[in-house]
N, C-alpha and C. Protein backbone atom coordinates (compact mmCIF):
# COMPACT_ATOMS: atom_id res chain seq x y z
N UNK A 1 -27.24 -17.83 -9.68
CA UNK A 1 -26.68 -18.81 -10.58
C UNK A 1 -25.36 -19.34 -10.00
N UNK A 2 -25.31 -20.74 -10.28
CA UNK A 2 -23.87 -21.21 -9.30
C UNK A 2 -22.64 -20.25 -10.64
N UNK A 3 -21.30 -20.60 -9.68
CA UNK A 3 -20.29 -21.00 -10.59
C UNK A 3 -19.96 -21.63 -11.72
N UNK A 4 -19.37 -21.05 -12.89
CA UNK A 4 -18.86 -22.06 -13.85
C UNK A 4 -17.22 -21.82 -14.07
N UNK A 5 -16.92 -22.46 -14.81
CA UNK A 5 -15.21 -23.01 -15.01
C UNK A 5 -15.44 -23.12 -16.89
N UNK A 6 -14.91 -22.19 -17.11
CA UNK A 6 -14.48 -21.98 -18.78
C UNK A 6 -13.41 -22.11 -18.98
N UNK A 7 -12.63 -23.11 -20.02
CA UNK A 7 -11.42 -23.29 -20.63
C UNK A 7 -11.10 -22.97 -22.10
N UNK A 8 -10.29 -21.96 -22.36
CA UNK A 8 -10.05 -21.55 -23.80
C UNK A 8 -8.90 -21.50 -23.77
N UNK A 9 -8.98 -22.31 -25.32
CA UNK A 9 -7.20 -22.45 -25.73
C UNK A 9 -6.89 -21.11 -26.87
N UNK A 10 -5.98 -20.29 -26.76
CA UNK A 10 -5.85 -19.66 -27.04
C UNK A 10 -3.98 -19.56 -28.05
N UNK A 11 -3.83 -19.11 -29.14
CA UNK A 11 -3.04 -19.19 -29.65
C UNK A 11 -2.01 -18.10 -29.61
N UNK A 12 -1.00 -18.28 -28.28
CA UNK A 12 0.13 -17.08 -27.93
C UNK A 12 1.32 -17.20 -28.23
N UNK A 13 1.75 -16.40 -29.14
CA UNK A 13 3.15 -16.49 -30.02
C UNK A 13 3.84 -15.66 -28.85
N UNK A 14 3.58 -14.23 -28.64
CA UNK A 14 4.89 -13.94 -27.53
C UNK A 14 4.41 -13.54 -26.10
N UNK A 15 4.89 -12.29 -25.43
CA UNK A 15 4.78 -11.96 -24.20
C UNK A 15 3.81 -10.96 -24.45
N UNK A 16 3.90 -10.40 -25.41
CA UNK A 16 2.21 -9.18 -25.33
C UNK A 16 1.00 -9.68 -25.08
N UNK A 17 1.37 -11.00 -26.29
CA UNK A 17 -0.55 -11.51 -26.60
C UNK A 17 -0.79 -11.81 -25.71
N UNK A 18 0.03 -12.89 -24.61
CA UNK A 18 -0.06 -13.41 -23.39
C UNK A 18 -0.99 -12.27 -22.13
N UNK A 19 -0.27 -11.34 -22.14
CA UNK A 19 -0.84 -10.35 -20.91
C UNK A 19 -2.00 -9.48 -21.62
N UNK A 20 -2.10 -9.65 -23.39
CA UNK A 20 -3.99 -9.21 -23.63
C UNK A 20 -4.39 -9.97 -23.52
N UNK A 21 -4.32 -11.18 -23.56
CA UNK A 21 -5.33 -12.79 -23.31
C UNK A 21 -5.80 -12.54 -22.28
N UNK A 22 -5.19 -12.32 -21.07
CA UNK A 22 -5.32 -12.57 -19.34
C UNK A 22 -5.93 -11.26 -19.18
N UNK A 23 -5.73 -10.01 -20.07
CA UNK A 23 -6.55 -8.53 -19.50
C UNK A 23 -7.73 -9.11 -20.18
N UNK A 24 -7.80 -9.29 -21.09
CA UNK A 24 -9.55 -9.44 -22.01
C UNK A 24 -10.22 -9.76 -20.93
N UNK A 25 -9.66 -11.58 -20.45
CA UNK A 25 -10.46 -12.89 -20.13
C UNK A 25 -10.76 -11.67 -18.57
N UNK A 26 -9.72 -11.24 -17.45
CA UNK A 26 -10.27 -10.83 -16.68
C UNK A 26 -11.12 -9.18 -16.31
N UNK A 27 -11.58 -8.99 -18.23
CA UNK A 27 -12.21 -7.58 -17.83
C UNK A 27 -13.62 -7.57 -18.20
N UNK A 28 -14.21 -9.18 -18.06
CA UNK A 28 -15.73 -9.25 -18.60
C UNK A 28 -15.73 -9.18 -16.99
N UNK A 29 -17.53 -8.98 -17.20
CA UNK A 29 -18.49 -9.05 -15.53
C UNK A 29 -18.49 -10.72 -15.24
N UNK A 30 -18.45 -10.21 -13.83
CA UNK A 30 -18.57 -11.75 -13.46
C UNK A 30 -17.56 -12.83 -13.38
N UNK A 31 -16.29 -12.37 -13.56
CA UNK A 31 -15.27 -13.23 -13.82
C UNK A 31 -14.59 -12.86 -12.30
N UNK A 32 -14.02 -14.19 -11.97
CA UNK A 32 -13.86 -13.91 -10.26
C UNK A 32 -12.15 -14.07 -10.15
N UNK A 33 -11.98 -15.28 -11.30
CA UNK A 33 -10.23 -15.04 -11.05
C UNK A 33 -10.07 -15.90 -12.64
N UNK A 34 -8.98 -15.75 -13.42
CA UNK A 34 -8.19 -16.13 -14.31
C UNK A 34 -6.67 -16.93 -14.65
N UNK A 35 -6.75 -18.01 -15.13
CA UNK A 35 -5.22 -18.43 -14.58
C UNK A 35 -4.84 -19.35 -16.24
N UNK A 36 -3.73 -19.62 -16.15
CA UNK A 36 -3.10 -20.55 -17.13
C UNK A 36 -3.26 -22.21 -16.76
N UNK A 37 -3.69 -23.21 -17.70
CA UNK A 37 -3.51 -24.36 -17.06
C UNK A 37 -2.84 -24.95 -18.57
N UNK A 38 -2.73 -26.74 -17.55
CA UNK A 38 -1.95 -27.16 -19.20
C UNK A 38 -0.81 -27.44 -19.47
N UNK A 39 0.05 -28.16 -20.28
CA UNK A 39 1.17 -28.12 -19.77
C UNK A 39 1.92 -27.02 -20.28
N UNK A 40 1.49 -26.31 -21.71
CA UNK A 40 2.51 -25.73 -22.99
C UNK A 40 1.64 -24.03 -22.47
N UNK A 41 0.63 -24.00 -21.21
CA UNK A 41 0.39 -22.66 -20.88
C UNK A 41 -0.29 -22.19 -22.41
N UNK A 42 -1.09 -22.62 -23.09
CA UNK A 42 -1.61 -22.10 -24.08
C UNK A 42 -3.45 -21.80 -23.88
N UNK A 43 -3.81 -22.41 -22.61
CA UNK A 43 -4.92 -22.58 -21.79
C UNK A 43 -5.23 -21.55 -21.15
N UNK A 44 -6.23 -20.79 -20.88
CA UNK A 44 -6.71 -19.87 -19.99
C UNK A 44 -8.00 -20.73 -19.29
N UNK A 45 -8.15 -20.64 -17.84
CA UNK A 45 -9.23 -21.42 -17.31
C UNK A 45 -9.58 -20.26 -16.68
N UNK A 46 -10.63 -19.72 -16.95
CA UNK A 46 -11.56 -18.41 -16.24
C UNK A 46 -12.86 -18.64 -15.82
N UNK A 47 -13.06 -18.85 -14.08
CA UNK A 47 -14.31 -18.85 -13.38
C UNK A 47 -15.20 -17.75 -12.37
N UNK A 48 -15.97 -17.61 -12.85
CA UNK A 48 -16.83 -16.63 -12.34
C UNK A 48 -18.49 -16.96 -11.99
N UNK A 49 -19.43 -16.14 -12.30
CA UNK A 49 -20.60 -16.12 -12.05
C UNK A 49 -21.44 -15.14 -13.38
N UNK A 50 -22.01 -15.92 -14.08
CA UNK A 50 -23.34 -14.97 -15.01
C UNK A 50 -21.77 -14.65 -16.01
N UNK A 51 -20.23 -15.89 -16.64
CA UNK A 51 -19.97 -15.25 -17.45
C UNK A 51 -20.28 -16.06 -19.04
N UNK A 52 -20.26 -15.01 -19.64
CA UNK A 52 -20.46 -15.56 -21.39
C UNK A 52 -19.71 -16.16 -21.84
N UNK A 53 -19.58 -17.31 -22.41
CA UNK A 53 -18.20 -17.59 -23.07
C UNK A 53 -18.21 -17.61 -24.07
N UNK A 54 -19.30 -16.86 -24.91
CA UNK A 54 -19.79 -16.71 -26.55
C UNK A 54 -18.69 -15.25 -26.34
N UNK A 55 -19.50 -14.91 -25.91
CA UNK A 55 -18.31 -12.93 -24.98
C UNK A 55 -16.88 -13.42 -25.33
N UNK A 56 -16.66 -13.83 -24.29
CA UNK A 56 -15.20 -13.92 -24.23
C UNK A 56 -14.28 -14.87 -25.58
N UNK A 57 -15.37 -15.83 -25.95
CA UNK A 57 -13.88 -16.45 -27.54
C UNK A 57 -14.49 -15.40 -28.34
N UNK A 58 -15.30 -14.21 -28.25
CA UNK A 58 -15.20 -13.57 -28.94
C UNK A 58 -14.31 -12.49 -29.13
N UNK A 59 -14.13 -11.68 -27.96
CA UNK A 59 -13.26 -11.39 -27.79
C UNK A 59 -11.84 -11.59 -27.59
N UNK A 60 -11.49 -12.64 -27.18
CA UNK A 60 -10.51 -13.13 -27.16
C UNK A 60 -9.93 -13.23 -28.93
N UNK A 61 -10.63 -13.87 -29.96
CA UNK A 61 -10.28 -13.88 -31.50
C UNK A 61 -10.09 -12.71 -32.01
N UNK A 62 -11.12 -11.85 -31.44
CA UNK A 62 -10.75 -10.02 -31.88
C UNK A 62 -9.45 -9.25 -31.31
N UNK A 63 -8.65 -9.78 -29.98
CA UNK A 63 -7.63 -8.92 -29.76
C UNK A 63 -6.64 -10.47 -29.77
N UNK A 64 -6.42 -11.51 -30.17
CA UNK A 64 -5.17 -12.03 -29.95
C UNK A 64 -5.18 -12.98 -31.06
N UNK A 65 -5.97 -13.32 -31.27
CA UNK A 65 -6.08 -14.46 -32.31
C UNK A 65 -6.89 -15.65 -32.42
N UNK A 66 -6.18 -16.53 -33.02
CA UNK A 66 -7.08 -18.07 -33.02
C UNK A 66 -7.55 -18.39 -31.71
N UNK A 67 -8.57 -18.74 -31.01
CA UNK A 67 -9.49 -19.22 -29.90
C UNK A 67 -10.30 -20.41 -30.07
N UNK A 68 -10.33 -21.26 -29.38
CA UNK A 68 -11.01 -22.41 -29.23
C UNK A 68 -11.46 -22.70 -27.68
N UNK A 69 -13.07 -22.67 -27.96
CA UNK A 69 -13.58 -22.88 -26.57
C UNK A 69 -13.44 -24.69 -26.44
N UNK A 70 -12.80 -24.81 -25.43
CA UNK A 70 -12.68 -25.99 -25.03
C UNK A 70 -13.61 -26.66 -24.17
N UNK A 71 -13.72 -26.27 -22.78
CA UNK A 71 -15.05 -27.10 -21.76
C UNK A 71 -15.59 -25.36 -20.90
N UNK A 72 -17.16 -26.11 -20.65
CA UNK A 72 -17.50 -25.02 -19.93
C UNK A 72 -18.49 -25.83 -18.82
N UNK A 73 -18.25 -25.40 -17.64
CA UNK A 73 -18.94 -26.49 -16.31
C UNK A 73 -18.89 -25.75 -15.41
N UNK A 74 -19.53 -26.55 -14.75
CA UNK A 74 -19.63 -25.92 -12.98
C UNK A 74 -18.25 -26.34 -12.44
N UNK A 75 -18.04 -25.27 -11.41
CA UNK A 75 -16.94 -25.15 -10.82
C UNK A 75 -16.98 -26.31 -9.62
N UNK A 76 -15.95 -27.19 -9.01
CA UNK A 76 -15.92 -28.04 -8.30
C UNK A 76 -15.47 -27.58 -7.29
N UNK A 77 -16.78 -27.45 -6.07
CA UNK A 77 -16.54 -26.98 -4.27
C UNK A 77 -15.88 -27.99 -3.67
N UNK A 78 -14.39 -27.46 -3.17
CA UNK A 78 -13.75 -28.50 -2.40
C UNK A 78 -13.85 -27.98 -0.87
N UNK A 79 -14.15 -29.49 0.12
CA UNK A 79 -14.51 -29.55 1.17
C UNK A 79 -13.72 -29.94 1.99
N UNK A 80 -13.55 -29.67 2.86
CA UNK A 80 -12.11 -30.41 4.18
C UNK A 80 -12.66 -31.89 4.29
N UNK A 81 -11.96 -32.32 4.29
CA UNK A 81 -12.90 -33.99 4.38
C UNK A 81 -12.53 -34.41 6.04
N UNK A 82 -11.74 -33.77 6.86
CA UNK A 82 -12.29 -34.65 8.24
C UNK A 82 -12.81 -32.96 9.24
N UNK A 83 -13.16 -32.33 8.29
CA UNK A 83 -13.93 -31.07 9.18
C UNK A 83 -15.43 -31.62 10.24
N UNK A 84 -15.37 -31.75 11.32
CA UNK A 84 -16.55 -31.67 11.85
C UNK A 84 -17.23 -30.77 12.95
N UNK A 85 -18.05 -30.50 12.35
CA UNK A 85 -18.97 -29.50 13.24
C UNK A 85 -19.74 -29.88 14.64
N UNK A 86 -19.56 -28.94 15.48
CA UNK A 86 -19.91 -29.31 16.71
C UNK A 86 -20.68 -28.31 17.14
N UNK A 87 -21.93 -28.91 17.64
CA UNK A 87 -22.33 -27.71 18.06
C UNK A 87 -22.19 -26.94 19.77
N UNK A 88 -21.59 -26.27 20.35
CA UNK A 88 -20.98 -26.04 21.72
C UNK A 88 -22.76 -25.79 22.38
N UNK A 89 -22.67 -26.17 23.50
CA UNK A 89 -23.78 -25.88 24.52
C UNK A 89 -23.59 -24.61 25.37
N UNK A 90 -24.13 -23.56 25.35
CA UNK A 90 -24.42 -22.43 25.83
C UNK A 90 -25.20 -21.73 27.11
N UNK A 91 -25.15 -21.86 28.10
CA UNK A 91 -25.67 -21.79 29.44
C UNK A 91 -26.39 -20.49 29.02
N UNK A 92 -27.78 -20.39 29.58
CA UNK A 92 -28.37 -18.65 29.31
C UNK A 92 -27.74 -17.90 30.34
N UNK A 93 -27.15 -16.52 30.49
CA UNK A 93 -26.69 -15.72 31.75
C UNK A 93 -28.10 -15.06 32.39
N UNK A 94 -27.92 -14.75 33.43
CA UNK A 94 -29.14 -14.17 34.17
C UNK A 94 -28.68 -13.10 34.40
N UNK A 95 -28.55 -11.87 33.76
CA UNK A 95 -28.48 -10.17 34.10
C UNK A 95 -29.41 -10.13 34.52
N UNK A 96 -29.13 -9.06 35.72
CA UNK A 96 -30.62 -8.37 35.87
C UNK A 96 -29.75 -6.63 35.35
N UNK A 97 -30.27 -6.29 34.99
CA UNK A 97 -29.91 -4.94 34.56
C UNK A 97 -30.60 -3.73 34.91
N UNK A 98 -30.23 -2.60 35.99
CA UNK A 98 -30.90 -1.72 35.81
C UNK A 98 -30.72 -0.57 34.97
N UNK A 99 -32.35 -0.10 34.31
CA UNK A 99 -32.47 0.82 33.24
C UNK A 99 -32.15 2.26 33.30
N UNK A 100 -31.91 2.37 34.80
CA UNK A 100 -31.78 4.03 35.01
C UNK A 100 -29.96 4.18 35.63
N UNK A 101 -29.15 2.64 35.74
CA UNK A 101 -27.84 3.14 35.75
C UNK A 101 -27.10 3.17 34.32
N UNK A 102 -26.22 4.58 34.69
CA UNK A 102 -25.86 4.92 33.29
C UNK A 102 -24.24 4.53 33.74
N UNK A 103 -23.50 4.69 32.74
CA UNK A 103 -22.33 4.50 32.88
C UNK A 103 -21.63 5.84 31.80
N UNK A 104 -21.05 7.19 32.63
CA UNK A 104 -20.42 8.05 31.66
C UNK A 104 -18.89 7.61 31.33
N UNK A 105 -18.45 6.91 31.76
CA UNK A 105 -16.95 6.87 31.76
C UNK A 105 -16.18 7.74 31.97
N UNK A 106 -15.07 8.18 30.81
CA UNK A 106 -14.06 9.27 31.22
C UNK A 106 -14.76 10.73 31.28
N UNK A 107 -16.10 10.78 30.91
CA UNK A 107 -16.50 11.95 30.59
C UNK A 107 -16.80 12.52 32.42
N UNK A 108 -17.16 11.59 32.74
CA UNK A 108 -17.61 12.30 34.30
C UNK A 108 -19.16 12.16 34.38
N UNK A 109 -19.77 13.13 35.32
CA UNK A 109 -21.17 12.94 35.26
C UNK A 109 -21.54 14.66 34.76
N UNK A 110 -22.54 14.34 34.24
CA UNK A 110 -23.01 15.60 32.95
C UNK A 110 -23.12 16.81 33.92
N UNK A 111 -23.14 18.14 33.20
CA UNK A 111 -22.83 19.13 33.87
C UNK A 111 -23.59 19.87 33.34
N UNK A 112 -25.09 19.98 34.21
CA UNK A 112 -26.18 21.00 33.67
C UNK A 112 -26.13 22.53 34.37
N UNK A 113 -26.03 23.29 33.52
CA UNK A 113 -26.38 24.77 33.94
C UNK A 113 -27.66 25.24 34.05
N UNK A 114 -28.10 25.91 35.21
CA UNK A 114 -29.33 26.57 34.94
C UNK A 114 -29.57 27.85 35.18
């Protein structure tokens, strides 16, 4: 399932409700990051993958108060706009490799007892 972008306005009188708003919104599944938008910061915009937003103004009304789901959408993929891809040309190498040289390194060469 792609991304979506949920906006709930949420009604924060001081500094507590504020930091349960932002624990609620970021302790459902699926929620990838949480932030304030807006000008008066009364906005929580929370995007993730597979989240509820029946869930969350529900919760959100049960630990802080008045909630209003505002918009819920797909999240907008931003792209470099003069990125271009190149693809480099690759010469094949010609090893020939033999199967019976070994390489021990620091160890030395093996030391059988008989």
């Amino acid at each position: 399932m792609a991304k979506q972008k949920i906006v709930v306005k949420v009604t924060m009188d001081n500094e507590k409700k504020i930091r349960k708003a932002l624990k609620i919104a970021v302790s459902l599944s699926g929620v990838e990051s949480a932030s304030f938008v807006g000008s008066d910061k009364t906005q929580i915009a929370v995007t993730g993958e597979d989240v509820d937003s029946v869930e969350l103004t529900t919760l959100l009304r049960k630990g802080v108060g008045y909630t209003e789901l505002l918009s819920v959408g797909p999240v907008e993929e931003k792209k470099p706009a003069a990125a271009k891809e190149t693809n480099p040309t690759v010469a094949p190498l010609d090893f020939t490799v033999n199967p019976y040289q070994y390489y021990y390194g620091s160890y030395g060469m093996p030391y059988y007892a008989y």
